[in-house]
Protein backbone atom coordinates (compact mmCIF):
# COMPACT_ATOMS: atom_id res chain seq x y z
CA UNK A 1 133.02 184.13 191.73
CA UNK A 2 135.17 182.58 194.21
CA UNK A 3 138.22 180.12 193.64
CA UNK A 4 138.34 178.01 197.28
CA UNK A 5 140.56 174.73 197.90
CA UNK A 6 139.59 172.61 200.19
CA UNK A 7 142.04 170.47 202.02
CA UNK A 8 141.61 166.43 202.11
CA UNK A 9 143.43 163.49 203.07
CA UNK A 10 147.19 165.03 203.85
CA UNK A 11 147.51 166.62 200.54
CA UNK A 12 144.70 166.58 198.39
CA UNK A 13 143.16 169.63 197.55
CA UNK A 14 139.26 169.68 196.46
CA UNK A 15 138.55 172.89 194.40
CA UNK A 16 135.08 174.51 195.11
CA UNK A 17 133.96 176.82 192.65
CA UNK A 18 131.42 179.31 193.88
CA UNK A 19 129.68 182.35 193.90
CA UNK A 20 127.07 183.77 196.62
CA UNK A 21 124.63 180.80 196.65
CA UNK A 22 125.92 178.04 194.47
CA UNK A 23 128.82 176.08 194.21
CA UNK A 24 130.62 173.56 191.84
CA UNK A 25 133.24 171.39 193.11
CA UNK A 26 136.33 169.31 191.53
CA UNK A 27 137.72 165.57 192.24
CA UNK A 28 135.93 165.34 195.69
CA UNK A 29 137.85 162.35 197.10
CA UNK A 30 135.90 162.86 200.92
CA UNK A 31 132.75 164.45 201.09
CA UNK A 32 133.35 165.98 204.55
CA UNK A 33 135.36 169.04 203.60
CA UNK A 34 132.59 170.06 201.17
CA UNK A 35 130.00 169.83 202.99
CA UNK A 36 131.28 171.61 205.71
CA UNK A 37 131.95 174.80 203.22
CA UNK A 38 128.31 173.92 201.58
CA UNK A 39 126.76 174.40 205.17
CA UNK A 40 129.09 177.08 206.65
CA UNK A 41 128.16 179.56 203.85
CA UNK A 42 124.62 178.21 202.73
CA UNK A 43 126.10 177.30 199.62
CA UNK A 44 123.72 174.61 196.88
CA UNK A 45 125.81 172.19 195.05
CA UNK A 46 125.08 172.03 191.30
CA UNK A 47 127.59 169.63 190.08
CA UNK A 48 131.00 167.86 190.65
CA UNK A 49 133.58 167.72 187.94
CA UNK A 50 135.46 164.60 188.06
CA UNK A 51 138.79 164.76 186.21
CA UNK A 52 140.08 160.77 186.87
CA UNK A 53 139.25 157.41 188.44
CA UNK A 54 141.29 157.63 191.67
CA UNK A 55 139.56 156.96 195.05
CA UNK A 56 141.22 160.05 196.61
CA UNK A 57 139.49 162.32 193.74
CA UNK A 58 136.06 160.44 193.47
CA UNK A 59 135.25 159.01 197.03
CA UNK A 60 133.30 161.62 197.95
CA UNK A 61 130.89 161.40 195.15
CA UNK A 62 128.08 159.59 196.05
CA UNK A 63 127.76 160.89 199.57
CA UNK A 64 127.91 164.25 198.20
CA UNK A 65 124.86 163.41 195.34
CA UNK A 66 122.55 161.59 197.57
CA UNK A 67 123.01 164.37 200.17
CA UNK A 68 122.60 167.43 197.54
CA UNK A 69 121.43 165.69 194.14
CA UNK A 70 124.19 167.60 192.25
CA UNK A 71 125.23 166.65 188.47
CA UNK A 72 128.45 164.16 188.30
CA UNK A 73 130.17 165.02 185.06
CA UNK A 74 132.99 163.05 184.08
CA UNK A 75 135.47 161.28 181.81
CA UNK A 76 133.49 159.31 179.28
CA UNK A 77 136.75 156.05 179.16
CA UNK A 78 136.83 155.88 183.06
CA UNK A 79 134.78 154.48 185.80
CA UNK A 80 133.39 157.14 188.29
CA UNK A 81 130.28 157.02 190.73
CA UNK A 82 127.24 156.36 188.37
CA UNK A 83 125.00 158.32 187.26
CA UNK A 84 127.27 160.40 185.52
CA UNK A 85 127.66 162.52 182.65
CA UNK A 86 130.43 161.40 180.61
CA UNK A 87 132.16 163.92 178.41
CA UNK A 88 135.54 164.17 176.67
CA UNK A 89 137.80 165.99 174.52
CA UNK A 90 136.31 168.29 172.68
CA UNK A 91 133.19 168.56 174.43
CA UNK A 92 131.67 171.67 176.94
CA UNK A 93 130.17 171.91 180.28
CA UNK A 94 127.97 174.69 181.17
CA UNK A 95 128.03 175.20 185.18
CA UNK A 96 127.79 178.28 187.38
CA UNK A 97 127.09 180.45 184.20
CA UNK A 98 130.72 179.74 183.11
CA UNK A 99 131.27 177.43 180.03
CA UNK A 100 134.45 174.79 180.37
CA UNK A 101 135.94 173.07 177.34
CA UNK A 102 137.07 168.87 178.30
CA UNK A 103 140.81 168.22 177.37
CA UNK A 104 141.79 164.75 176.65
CA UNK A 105 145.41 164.59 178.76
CA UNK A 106 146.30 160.99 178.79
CA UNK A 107 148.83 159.35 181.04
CA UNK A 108 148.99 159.20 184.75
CA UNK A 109 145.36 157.59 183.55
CA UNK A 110 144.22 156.45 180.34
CA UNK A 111 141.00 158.51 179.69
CA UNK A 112 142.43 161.44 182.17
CA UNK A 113 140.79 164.95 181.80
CA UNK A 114 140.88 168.16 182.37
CA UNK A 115 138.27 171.47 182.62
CA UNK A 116 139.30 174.83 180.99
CA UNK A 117 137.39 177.37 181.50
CA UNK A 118 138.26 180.65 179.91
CA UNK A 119 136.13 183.48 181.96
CA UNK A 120 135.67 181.82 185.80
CA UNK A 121 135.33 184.94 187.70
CA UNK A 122 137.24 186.98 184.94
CA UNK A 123 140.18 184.98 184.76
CA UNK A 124 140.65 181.72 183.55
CA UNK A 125 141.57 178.83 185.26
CA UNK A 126 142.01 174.88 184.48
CA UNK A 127 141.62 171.92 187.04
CA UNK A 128 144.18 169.62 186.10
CA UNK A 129 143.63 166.62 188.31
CA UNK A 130 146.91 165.00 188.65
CA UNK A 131 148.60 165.27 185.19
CA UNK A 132 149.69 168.89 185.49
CA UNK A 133 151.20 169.90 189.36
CA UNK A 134 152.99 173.03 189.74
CA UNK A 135 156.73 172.54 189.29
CA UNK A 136 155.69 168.62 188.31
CA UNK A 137 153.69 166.45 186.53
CA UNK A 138 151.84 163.04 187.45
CA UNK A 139 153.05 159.55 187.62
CA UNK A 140 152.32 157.68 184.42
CA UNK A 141 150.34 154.88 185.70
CA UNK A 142 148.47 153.88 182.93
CA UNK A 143 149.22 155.84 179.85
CA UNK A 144 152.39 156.35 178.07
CA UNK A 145 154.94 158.95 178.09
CA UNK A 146 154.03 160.26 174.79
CA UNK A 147 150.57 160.76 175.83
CA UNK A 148 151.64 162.38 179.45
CA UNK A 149 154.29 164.71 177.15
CA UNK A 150 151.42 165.53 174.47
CA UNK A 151 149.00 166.12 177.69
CA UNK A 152 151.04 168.32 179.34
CA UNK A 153 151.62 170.40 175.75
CA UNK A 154 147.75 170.41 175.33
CA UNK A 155 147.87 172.40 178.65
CA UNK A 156 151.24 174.62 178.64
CA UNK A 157 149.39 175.83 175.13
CA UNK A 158 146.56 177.44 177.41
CA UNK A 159 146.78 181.34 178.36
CA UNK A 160 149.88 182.20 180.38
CA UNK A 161 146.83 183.73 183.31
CA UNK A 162 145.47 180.29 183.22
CA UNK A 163 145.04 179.70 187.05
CA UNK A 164 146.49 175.61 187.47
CA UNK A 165 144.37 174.38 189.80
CA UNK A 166 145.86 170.28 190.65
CA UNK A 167 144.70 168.10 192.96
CA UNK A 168 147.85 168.20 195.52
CA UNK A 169 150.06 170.06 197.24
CA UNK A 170 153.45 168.42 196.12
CA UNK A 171 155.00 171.72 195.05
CA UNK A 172 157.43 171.61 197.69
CA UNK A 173 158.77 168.43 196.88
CA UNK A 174 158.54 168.91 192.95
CA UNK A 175 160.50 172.16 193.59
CA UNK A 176 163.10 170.52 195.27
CA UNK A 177 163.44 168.19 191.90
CA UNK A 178 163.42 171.01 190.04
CA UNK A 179 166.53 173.21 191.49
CA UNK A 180 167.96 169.66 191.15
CA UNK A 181 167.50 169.85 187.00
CA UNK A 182 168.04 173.60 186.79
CA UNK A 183 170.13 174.69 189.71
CA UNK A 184 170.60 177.67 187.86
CA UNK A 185 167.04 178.76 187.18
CA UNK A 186 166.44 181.94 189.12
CA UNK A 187 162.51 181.71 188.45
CA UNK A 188 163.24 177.98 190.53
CA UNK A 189 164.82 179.66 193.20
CA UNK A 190 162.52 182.48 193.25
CA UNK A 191 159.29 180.39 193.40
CA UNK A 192 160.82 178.34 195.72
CA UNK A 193 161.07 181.24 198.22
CA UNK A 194 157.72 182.30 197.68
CA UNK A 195 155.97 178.59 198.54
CA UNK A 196 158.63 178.17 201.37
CA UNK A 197 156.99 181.68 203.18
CA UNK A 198 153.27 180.33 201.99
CA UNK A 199 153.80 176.72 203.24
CA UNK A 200 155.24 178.38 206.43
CA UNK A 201 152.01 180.57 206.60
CA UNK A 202 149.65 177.14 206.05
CA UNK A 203 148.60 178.68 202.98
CA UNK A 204 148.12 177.09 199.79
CA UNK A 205 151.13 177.19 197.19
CA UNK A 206 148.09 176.85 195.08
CA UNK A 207 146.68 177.87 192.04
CA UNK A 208 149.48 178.66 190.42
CA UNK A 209 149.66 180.54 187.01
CA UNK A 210 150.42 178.99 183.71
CA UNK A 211 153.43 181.35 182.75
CA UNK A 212 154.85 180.63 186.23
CA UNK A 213 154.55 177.20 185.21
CA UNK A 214 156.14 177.76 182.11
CA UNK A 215 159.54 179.05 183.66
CA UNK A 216 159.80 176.91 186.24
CA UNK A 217 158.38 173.39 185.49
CA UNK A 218 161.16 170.96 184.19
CA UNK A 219 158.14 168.63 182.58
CA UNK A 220 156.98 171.75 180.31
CA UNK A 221 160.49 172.47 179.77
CA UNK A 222 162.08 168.78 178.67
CA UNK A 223 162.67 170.63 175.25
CA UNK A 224 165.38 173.25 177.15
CA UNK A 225 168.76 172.74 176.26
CA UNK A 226 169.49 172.91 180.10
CA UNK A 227 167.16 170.29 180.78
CA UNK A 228 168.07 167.28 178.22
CA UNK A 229 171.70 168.33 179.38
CA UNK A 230 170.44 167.28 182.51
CA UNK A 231 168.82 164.43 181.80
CA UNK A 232 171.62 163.22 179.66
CA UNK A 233 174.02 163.90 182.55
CA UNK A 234 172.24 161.66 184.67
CA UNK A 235 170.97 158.73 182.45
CA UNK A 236 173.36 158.65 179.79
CA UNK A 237 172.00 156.22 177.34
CA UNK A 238 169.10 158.58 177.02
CA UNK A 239 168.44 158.27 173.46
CA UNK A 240 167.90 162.18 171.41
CA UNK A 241 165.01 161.87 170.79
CA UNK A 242 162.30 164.94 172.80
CA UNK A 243 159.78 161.34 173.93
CA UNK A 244 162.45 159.44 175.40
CA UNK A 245 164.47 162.60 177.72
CA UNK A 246 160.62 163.90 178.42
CA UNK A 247 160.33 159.53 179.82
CA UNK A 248 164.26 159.58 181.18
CA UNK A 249 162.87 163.11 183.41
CA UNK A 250 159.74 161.06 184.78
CA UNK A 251 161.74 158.22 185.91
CA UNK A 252 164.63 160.31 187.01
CA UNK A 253 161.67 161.72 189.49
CA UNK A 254 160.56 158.35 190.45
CA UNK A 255 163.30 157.88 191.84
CA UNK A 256 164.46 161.21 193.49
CA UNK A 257 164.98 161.86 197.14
């Protein structure tokens, strides 16, 4: 079982799935860049996994059903190319012989979701869309931050080997917010130099494991002591309380340069 992103747009990413004949693919927002892959290695589709609503994750849907007739499974409160299979929280998806659970993670969309699957290719692995980046997390466009915060716990809760697998390359950029927080965060610094020599390679910074996450994402750290110092340094009316520094951090990236 193979793990592939495919590049879209200027930074999407489009995660293929596959093994020696079949493929799965997540948040197709072009369908060019699949089925290129599809038709370089003789690869069937059997289904997209949709994660959110977004044009740049879903435009490549219907193009990429009427040309393969693959399954479209996705979330059950959001609209996505019909036919589809809706599913949420709680619920299972059986493709490619591996079985994903559907989280619920609320907040850069309202009805947001995410696959999980435990055993893909002997490791496990999670396609986050865009709630969970590495070194960030999404914009909260239509959710709130309590959901983004209890999203993003659902998810640092998984396996420390859990393989992120988002739908951009931002790492970079959410790295540079993150020294920013924690300038004193060797796992920051660390990281840092190892995406600087990928990027530099034109490799994927990308998927990126769960523990690494862990250390160096201030959004599944806005409990640290360092970071509500931070956060309280820079937007001092910040009341304590772990909803509104987790809301103070989003904005603070908002609005960081």
């Amino acid at each position: 079982m193979f793990l592939v992103p495919l590049p879209a747009f200027s930074d999407n990413y489009i995660w293929m799935l596959r093994d020696a004949q079949r493929a799965v693919v997540v948040d197709p927002g072009e369908a060019a860049p699949v089925l290129a892959a599809l038709q370089a290695d003789g690869l069937r589709l059997e289904a997209i996994l949709v994660t959110h609503h977004h044009a740049d994750h879903t435009g490549g849907v219907a193009e990429l059903r009427e040309a393969t007739g693959c399954r479209v499974i996705g979330p059950a409160a959001e609209a996505v190319p019909e036919p589809a299979e809706r599913v949420s929280g709680g619920d299972t998806v059986d493709v490619l012989g591996i079985r994903f659970e559907v989280l619920d993670v609320p907040g850069h969309t309202a009805g947001h979701i995410a696959f999980y699957g435990a055993d893909a290719g002997g490791e496990p692995v999670v396609f986050s869309g865009d709630t969970l980046f590495s070194a960030g997390c999404g914009r909260i466009f239509e959710g709130t931050p309590a959901q983004m915060l209890a999203s993003l716990d659902a998810l640092a809760a998984l396996p420390g080997a859990t393989r992120v697998c988002c739908g951009h390359e931002y790492t970079l950029s959410n790295l540079r917010f993150a020294r920013a927080v924690e300038p004193g965060n060797a796992h920051v610094a660390d990281h840092t130099r190892r995406c600087e020599a990928l990027r530099a390679e034109g490799r994927p910074t990308l998927p990126s494991p769960l523990s690494t996450e862990r250390a160096i994402n201030p959004f599944l750290r806005s409990r640290e002591a360092d970071v509500i110092d931070a956060v309280r340094r820079h937007a001092p009316a910040t009341p304590d309380d772990e909803t509104a520094v987790f809301a103070s951090l989003r904005q603070w990236k908002n609005e960081f340069r």
